[in-house]
N, C-alpha and C. Protein backbone atom coordinates (compact mmCIF):
# COMPACT_ATOMS: atom_id res chain seq x y z
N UNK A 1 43.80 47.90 27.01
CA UNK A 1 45.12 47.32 27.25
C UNK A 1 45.01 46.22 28.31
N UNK A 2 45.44 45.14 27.92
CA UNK A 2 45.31 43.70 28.82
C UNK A 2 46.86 44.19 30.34
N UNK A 3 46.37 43.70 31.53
CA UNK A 3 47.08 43.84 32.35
C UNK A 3 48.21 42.95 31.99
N UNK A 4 49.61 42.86 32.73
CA UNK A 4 50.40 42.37 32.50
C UNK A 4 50.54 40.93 33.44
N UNK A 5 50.91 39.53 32.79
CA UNK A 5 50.56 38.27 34.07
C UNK A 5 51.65 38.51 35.01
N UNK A 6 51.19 37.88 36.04
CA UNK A 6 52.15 37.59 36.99
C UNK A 6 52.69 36.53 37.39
N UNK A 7 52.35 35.64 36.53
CA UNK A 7 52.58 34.22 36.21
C UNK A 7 53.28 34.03 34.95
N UNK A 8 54.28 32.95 34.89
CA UNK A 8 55.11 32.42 33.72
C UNK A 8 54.67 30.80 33.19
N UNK A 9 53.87 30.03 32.38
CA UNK A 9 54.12 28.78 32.13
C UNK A 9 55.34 27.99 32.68
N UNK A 10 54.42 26.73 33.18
CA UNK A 10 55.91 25.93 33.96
C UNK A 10 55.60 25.86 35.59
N UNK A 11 54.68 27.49 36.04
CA UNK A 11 54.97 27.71 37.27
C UNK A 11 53.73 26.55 38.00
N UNK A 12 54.08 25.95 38.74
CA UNK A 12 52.99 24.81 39.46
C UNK A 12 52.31 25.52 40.98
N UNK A 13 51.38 24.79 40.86
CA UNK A 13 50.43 25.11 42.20
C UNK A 13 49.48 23.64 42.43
N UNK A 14 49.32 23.73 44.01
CA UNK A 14 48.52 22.73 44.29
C UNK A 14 47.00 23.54 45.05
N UNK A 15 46.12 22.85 45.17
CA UNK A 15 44.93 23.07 45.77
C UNK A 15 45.53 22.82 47.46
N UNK A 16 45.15 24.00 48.24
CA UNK A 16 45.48 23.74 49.69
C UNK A 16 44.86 22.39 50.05
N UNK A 17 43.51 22.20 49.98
CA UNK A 17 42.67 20.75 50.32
C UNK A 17 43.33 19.33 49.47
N UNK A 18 43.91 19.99 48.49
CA UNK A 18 44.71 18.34 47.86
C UNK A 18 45.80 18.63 47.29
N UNK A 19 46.70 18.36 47.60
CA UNK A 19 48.04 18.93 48.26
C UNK A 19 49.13 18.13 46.91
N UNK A 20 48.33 16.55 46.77
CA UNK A 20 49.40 15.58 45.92
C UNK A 20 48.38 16.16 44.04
N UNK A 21 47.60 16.84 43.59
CA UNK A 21 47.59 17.26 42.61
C UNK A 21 48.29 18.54 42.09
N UNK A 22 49.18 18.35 41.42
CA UNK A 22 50.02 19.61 41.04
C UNK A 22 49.29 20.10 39.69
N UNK A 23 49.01 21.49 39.37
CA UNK A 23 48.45 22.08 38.46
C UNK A 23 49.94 22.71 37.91
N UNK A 24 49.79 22.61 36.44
CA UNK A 24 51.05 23.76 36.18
C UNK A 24 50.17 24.86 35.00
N UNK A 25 50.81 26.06 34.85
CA UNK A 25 50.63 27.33 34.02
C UNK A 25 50.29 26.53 32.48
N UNK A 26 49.79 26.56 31.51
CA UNK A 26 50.34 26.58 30.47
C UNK A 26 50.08 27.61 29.54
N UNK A 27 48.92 28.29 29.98
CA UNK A 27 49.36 30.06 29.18
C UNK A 27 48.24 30.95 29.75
N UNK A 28 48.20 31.91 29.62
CA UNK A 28 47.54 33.37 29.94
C UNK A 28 46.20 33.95 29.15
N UNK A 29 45.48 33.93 29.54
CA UNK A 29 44.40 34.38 28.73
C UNK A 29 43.87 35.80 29.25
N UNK A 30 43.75 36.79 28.26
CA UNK A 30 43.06 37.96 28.28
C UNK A 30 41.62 38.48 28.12
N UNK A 31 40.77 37.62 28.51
CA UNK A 31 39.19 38.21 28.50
C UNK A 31 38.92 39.65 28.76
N UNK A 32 38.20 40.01 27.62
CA UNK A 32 38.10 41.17 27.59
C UNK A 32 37.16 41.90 28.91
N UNK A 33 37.62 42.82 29.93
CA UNK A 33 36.80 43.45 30.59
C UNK A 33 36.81 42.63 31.82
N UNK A 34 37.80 41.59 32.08
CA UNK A 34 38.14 40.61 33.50
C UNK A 34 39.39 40.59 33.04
N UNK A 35 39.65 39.92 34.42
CA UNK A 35 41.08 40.18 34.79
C UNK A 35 41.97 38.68 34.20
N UNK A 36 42.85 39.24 34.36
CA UNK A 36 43.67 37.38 33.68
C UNK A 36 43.28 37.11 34.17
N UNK A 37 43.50 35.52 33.28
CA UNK A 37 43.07 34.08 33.55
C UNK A 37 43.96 33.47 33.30
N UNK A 38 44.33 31.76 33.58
CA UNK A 38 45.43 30.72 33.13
C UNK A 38 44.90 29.89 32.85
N UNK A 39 45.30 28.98 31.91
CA UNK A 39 44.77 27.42 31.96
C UNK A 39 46.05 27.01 32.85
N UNK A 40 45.47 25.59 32.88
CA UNK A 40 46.20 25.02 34.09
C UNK A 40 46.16 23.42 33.68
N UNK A 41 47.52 22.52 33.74
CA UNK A 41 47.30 21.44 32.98
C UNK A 41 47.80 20.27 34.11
N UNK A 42 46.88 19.86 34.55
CA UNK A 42 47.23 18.38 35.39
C UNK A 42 48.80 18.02 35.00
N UNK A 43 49.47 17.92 35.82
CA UNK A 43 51.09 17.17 35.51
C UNK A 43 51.06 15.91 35.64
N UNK A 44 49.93 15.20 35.89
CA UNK A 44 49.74 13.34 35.81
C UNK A 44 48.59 12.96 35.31
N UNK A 45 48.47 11.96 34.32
CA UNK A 45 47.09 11.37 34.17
C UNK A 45 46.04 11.33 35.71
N UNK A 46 45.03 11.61 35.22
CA UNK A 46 44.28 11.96 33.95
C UNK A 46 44.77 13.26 33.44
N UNK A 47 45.18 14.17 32.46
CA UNK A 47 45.37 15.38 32.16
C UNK A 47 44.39 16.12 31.71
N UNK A 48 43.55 16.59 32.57
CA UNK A 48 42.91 17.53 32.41
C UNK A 48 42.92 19.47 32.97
N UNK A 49 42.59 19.78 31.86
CA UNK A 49 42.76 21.07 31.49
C UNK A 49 41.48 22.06 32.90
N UNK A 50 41.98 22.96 33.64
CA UNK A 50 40.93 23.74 34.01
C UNK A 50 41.57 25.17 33.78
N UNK A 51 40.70 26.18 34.00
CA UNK A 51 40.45 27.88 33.89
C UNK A 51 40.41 28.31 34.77
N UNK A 52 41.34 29.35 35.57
CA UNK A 52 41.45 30.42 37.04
C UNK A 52 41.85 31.18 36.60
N UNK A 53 41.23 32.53 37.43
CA UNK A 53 41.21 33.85 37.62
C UNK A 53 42.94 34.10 38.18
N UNK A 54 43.59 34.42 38.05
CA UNK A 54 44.84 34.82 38.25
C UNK A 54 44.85 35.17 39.99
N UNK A 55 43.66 35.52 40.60
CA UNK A 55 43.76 36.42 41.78
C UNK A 55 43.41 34.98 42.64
N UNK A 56 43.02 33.88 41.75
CA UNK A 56 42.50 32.58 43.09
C UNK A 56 43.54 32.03 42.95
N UNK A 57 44.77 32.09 41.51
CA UNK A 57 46.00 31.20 42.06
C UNK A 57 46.78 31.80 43.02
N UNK A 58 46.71 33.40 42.98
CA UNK A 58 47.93 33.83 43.91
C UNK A 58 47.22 34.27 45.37
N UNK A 59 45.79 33.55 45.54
CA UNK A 59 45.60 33.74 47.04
C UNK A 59 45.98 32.42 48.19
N UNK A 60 46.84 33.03 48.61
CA UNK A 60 47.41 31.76 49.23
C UNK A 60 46.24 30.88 50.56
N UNK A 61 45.44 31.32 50.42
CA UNK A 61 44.99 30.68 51.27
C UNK A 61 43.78 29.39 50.07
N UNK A 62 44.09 30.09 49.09
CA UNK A 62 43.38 28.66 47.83
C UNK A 62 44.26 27.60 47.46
N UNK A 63 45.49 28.50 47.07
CA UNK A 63 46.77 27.18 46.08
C UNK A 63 47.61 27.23 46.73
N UNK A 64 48.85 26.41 46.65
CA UNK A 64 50.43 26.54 47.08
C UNK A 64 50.83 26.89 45.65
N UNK A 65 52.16 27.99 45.85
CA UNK A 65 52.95 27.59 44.73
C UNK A 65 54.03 26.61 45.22
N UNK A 66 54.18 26.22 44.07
CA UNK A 66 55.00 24.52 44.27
C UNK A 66 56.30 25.04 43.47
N UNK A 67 57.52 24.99 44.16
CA UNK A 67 59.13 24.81 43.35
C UNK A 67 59.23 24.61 42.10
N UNK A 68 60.03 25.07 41.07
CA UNK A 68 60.24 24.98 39.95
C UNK A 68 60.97 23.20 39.80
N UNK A 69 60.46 22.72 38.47
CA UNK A 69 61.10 21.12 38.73
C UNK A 69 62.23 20.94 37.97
N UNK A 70 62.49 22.58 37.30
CA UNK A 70 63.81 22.08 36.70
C UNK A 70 63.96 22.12 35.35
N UNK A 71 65.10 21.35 34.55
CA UNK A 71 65.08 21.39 33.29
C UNK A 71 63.89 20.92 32.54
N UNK A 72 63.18 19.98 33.68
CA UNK A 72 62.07 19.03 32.66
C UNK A 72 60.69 19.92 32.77
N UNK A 73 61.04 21.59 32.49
CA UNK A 73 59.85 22.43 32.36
C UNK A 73 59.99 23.13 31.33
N UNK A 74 60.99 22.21 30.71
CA UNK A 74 61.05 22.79 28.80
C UNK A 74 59.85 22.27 28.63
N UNK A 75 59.29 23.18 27.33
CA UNK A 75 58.38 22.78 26.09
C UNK A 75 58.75 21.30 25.89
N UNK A 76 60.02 21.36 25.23
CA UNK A 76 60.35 19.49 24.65
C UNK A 76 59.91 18.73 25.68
N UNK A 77 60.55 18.79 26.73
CA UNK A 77 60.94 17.70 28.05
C UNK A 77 59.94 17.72 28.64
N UNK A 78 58.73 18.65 29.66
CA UNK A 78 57.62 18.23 30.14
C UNK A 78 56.42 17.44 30.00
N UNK A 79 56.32 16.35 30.90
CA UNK A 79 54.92 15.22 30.37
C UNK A 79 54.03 15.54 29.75
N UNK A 80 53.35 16.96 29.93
CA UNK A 80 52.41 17.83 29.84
C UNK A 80 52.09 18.57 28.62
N UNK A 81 53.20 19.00 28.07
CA UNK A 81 53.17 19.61 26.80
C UNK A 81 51.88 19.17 25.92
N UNK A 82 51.14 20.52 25.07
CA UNK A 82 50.02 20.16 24.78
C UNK A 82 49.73 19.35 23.91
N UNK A 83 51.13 18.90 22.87
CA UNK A 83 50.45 18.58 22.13
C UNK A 83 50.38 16.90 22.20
N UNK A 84 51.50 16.98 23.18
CA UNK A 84 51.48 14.99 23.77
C UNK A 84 49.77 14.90 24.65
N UNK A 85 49.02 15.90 25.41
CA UNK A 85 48.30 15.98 25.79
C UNK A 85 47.12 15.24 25.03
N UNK A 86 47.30 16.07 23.35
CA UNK A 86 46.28 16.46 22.45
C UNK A 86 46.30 14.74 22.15
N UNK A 87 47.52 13.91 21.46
CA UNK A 87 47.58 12.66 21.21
C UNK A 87 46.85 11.70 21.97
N UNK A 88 47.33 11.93 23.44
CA UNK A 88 46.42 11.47 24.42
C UNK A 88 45.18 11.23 24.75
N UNK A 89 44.53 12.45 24.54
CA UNK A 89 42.93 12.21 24.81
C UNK A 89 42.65 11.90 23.78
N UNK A 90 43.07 12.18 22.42
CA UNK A 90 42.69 11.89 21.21
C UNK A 90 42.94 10.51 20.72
N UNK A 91 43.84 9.65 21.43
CA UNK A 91 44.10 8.19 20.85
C UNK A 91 42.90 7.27 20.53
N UNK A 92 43.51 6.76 19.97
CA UNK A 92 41.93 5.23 19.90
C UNK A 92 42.39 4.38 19.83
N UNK A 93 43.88 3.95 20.88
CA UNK A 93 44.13 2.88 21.21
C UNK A 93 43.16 2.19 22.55
């Protein structure tokens, strides 16, 4: 049985050492036999994608959590959404 997250998509964090990159949630991963994990999706170009242990976002002496931004943390409305992401790196303009 996978533990339950303690995290919701949407929710943002910064790196204590760099304060102006905001990471946000975009979903939960269950590896079998470790503990959650999140991806985590840059909220500004460049958008890149990284992987944390659930226990390094909520140690506060690694990330901030950062304020909710609001309506624009819908699926539709956020910059981020994956699949504007996916267009993105994928263009060949």
């Amino acid at each position: 049985m996978s533990a339950k997250p303690k995290l919701a998509p949407g929710q943002r964090f910064a790196k204590k050492e760099d304060p102006t990159t905001v990471w946000v949630v975009e979903r939960a991963w269950f590896p079998p036999g470790l503990p959650v994990h999140y991806y985590l999706i840059n909220e500004r170009p460049p958008f890149r994608e990284i992987l944390l242990a659930e226990s390094a976002l909520l140690d506060k002496r690694l990330y901030l959590r950062l304020g909710e931004r609001g309506a624009d943390t819908t699926p539709a409305k956020r910059p981020w959404n994956r699949s504007h992401i996916d267009r993105l790196l994928h263009s060949t303009d």
